[in-house]
Structure formats: C-alpha cells, structure tokens
C-alpha atoms as a PDB file:
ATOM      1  CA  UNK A   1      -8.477   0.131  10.299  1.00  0.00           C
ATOM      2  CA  UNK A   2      -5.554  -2.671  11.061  1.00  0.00           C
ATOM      3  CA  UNK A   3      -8.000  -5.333  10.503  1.00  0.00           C
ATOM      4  CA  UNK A   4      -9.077  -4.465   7.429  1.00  0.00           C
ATOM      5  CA  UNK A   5      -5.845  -3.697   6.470  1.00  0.00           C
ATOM      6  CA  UNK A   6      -4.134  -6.346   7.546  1.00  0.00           C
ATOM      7  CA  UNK A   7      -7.475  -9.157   6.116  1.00  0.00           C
ATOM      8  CA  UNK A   8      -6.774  -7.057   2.396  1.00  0.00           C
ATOM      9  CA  UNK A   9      -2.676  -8.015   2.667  1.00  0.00           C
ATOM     10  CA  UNK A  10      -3.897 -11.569   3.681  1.00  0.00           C
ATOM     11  CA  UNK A  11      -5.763 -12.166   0.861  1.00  0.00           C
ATOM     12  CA  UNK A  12      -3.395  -9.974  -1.524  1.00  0.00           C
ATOM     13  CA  UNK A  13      -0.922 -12.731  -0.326  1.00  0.00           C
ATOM     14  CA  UNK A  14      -3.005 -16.082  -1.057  1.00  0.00           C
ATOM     15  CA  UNK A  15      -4.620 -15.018  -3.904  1.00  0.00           C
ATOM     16  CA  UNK A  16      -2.013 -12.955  -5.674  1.00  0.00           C
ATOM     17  CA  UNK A  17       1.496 -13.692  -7.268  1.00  0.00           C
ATOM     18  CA  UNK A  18       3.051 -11.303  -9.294  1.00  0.00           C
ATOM     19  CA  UNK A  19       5.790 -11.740 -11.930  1.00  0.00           C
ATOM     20  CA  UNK A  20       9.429 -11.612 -10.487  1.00  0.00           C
ATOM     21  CA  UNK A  21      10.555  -8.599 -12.609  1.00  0.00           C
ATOM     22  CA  UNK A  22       8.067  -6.874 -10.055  1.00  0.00           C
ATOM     23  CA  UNK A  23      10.339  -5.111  -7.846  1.00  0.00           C
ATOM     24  CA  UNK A  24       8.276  -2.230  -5.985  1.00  0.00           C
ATOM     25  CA  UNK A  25       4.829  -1.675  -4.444  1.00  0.00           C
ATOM     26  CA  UNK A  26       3.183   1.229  -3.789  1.00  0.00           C
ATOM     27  CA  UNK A  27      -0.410   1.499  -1.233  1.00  0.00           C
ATOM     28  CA  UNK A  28      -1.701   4.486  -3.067  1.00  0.00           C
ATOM     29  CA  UNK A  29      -3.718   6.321  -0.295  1.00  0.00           C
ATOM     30  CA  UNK A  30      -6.972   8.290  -2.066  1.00  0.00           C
ATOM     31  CA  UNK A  31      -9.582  10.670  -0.417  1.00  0.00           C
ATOM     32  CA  UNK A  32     -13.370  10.063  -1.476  1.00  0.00           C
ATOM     33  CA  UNK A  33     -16.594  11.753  -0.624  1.00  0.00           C
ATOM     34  CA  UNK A  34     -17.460   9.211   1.557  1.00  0.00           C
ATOM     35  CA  UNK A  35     -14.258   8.799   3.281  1.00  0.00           C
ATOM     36  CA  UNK A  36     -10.519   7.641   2.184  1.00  0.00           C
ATOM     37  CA  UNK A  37      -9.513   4.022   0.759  1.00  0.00           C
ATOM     38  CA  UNK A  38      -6.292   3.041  -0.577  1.00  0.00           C
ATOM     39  CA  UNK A  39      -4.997   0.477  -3.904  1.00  0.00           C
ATOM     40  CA  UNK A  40      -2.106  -1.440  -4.942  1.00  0.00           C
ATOM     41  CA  UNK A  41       0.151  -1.377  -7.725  1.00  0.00           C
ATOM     42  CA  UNK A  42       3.369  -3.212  -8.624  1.00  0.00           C
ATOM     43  CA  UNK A  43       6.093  -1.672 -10.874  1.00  0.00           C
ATOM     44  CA  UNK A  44       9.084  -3.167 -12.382  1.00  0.00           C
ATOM     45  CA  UNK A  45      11.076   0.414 -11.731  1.00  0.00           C
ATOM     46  CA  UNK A  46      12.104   2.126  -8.616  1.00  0.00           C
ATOM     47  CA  UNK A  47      13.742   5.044  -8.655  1.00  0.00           C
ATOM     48  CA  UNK A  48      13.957   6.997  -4.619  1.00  0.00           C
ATOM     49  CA  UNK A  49      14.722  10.356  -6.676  1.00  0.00           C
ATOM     50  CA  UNK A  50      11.708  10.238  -8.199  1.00  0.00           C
ATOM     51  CA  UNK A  51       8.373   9.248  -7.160  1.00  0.00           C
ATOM     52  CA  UNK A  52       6.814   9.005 -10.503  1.00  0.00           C
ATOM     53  CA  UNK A  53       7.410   5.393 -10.977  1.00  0.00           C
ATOM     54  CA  UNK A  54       4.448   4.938  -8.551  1.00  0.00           C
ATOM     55  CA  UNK A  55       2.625   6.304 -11.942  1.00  0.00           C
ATOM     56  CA  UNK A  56       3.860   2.418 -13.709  1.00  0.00           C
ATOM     57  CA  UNK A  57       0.960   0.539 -12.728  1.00  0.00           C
ATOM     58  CA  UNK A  58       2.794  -2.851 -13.976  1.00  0.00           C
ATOM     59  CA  UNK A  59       0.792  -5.357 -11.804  1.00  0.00           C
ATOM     60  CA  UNK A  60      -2.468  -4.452 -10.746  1.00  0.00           C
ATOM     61  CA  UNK A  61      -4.163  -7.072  -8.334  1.00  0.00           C
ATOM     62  CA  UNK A  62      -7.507  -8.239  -8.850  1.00  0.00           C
ATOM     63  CA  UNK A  63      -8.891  -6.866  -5.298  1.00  0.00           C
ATOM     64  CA  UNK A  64      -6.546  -3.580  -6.249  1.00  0.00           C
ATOM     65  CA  UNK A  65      -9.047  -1.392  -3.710  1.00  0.00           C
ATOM     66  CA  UNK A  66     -10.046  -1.321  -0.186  1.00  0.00           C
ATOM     67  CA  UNK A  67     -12.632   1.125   1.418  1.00  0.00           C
ATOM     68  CA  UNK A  68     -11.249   2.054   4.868  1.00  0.00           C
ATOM     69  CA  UNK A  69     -14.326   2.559   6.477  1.00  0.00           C
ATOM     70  CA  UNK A  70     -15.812   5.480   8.297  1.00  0.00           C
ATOM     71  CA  UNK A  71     -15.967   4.357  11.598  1.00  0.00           C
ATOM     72  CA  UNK A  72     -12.379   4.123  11.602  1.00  0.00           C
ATOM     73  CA  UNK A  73     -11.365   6.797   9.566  1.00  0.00           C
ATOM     74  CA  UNK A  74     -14.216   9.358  10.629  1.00  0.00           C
ATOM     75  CA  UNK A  75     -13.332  13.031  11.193  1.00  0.00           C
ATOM     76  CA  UNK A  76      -9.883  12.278  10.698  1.00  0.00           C
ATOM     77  CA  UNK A  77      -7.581  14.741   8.794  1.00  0.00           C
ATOM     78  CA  UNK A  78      -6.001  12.897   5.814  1.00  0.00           C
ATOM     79  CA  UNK A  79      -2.105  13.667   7.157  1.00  0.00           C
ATOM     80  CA  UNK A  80      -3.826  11.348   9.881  1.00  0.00           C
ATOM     81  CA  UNK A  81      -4.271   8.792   8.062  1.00  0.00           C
ATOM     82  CA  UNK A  82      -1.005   8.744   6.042  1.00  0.00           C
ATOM     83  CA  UNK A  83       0.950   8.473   9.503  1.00  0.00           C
ATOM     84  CA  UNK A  84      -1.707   5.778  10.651  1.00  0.00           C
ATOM     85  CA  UNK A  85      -1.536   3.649   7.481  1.00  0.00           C
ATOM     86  CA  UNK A  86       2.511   4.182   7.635  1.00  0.00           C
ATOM     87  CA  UNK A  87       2.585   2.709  11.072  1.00  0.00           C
ATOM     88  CA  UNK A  88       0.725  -0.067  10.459  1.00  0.00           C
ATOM     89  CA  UNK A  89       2.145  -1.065   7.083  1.00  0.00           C
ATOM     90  CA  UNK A  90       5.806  -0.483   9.193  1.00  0.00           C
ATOM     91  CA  UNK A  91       4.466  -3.062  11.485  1.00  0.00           C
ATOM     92  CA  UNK A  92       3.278  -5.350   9.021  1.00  0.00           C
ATOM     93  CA  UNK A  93       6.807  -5.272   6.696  1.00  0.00           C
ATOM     94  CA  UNK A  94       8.446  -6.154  10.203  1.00  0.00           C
ATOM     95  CA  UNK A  95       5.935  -9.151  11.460  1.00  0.00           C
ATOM     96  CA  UNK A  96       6.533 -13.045  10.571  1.00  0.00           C
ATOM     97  CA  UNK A  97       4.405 -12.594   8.376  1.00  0.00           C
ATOM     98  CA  UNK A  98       5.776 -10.375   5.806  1.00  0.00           C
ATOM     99  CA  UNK A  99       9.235 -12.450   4.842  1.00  0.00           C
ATOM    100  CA  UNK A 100       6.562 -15.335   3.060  1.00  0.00           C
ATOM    101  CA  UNK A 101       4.321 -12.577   1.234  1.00  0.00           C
ATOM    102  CA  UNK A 102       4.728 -11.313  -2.132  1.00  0.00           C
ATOM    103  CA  UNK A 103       6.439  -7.884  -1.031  1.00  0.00           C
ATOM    104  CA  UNK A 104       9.053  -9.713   0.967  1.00  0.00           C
ATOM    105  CA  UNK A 105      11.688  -9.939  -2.078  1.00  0.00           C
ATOM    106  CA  UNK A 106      10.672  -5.855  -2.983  1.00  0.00           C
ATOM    107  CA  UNK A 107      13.500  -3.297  -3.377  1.00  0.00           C
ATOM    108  CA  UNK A 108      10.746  -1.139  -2.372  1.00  0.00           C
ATOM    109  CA  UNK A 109       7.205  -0.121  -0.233  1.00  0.00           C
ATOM    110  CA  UNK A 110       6.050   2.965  -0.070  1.00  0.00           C
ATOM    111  CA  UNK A 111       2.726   4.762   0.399  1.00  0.00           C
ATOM    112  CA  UNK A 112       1.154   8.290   0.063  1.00  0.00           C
ATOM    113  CA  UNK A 113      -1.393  10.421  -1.507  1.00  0.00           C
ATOM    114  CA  UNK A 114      -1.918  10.966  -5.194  1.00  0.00           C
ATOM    115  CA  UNK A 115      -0.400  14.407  -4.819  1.00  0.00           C
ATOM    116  CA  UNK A 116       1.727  14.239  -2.283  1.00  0.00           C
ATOM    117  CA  UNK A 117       4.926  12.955  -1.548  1.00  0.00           C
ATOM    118  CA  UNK A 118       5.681   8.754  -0.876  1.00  0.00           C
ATOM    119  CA  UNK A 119       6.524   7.715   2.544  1.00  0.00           C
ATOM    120  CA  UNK A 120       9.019   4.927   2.003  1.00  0.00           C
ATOM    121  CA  UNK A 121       8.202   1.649   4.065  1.00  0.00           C
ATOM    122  CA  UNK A 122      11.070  -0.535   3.343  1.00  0.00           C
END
C-alpha cells in the first residue's frame, strides 16, 4: 500500500498545482465492496473545531481517486487501515520530499473516514 500511495502523491505533485488560497488537504479514506480507496480534496477553510470543512471540496485533482488494492488491504478491518494510511502519510509529510510538494505550504493534512472523525497529519 506505500507504493501506491506514495506513486499517487508523486504524480499529485508533478501534475497538479492548486491555487494559493488553498490552505488544507484532506485524504478522504472510503470503504467499497471490493475493498477501500481513498481521494483528495483541497479547501480554502480550516477550522480544527470542526471537521466539516473537509465537506468544501475547493480543489479537486484530476486523478482525485486511488484504489488501494486488495492484496494489500485484504481482510483488514477499516480502523486498520486508517492507522496504516496515517503512518505512512506521517512519514511522507516528514520525508525530503514533502517541503517541494503542493501540501508543503498547508495549514493543514488530515485524513479519515466519511463518518468518522479526521486524524490530523500536520
């Protein structure tokens, strides 16, 4: 699950540039019949009393979804994958990497479930 992880934010970050009054991302995390996947949305609010300004969809990329696939996601129990998917995105906002991508400048990363709480990442 890293790799493809980690290939999506590569690509997010050469094919992708939002607008500067972007100021917060959110990796939506979604359960399917076939297995989980997660998206990516921009907003130009943040508000860490409430969560519903993950709801302002504001920039949307064009590759907005990625299928985690089953082989690395299999029989796994979705709180699982929401500490998995925390980790790695952890490790990502803290890797050379992340200071030339297009979150690096965020007041904000966070990730989570439709209806669950956010799990902030910066």
């Amino acid at each position: 699950m890293e790799l493809e992880i980690r290939d999506w934010i590569h690509q997010l970050n050469t094919s992708e540039r939002p607008n500067s009054d972007i100021i917060a991302f959110h990796f939506g995390l979604i359960e399917k019949p076939e297995g989980y996947g997660m998206y990516l949305i921009g907003s130009k609010e943040f508000d860490e009393n409430d969560d519903d300004w993950a709801c302002n969809a504001d920039f949307e990329p064009k590759r907005k979804y990625l299928d985690l696939s089953n082989t690395a996601t299999g029989g796994k129990q979705w709180n699982d994958i929401l500490t998995e998917v925390t980790e790695l995105l952890k490790k990502y906002s803290r890797s050379a990497h992340f200071s030339s991508s297009i979150f690096s400048d965020a007041v904000a990363i966070t990730t989570g479930f439709d209806d669950g709480d956010l799990v902030r990442i910066t």
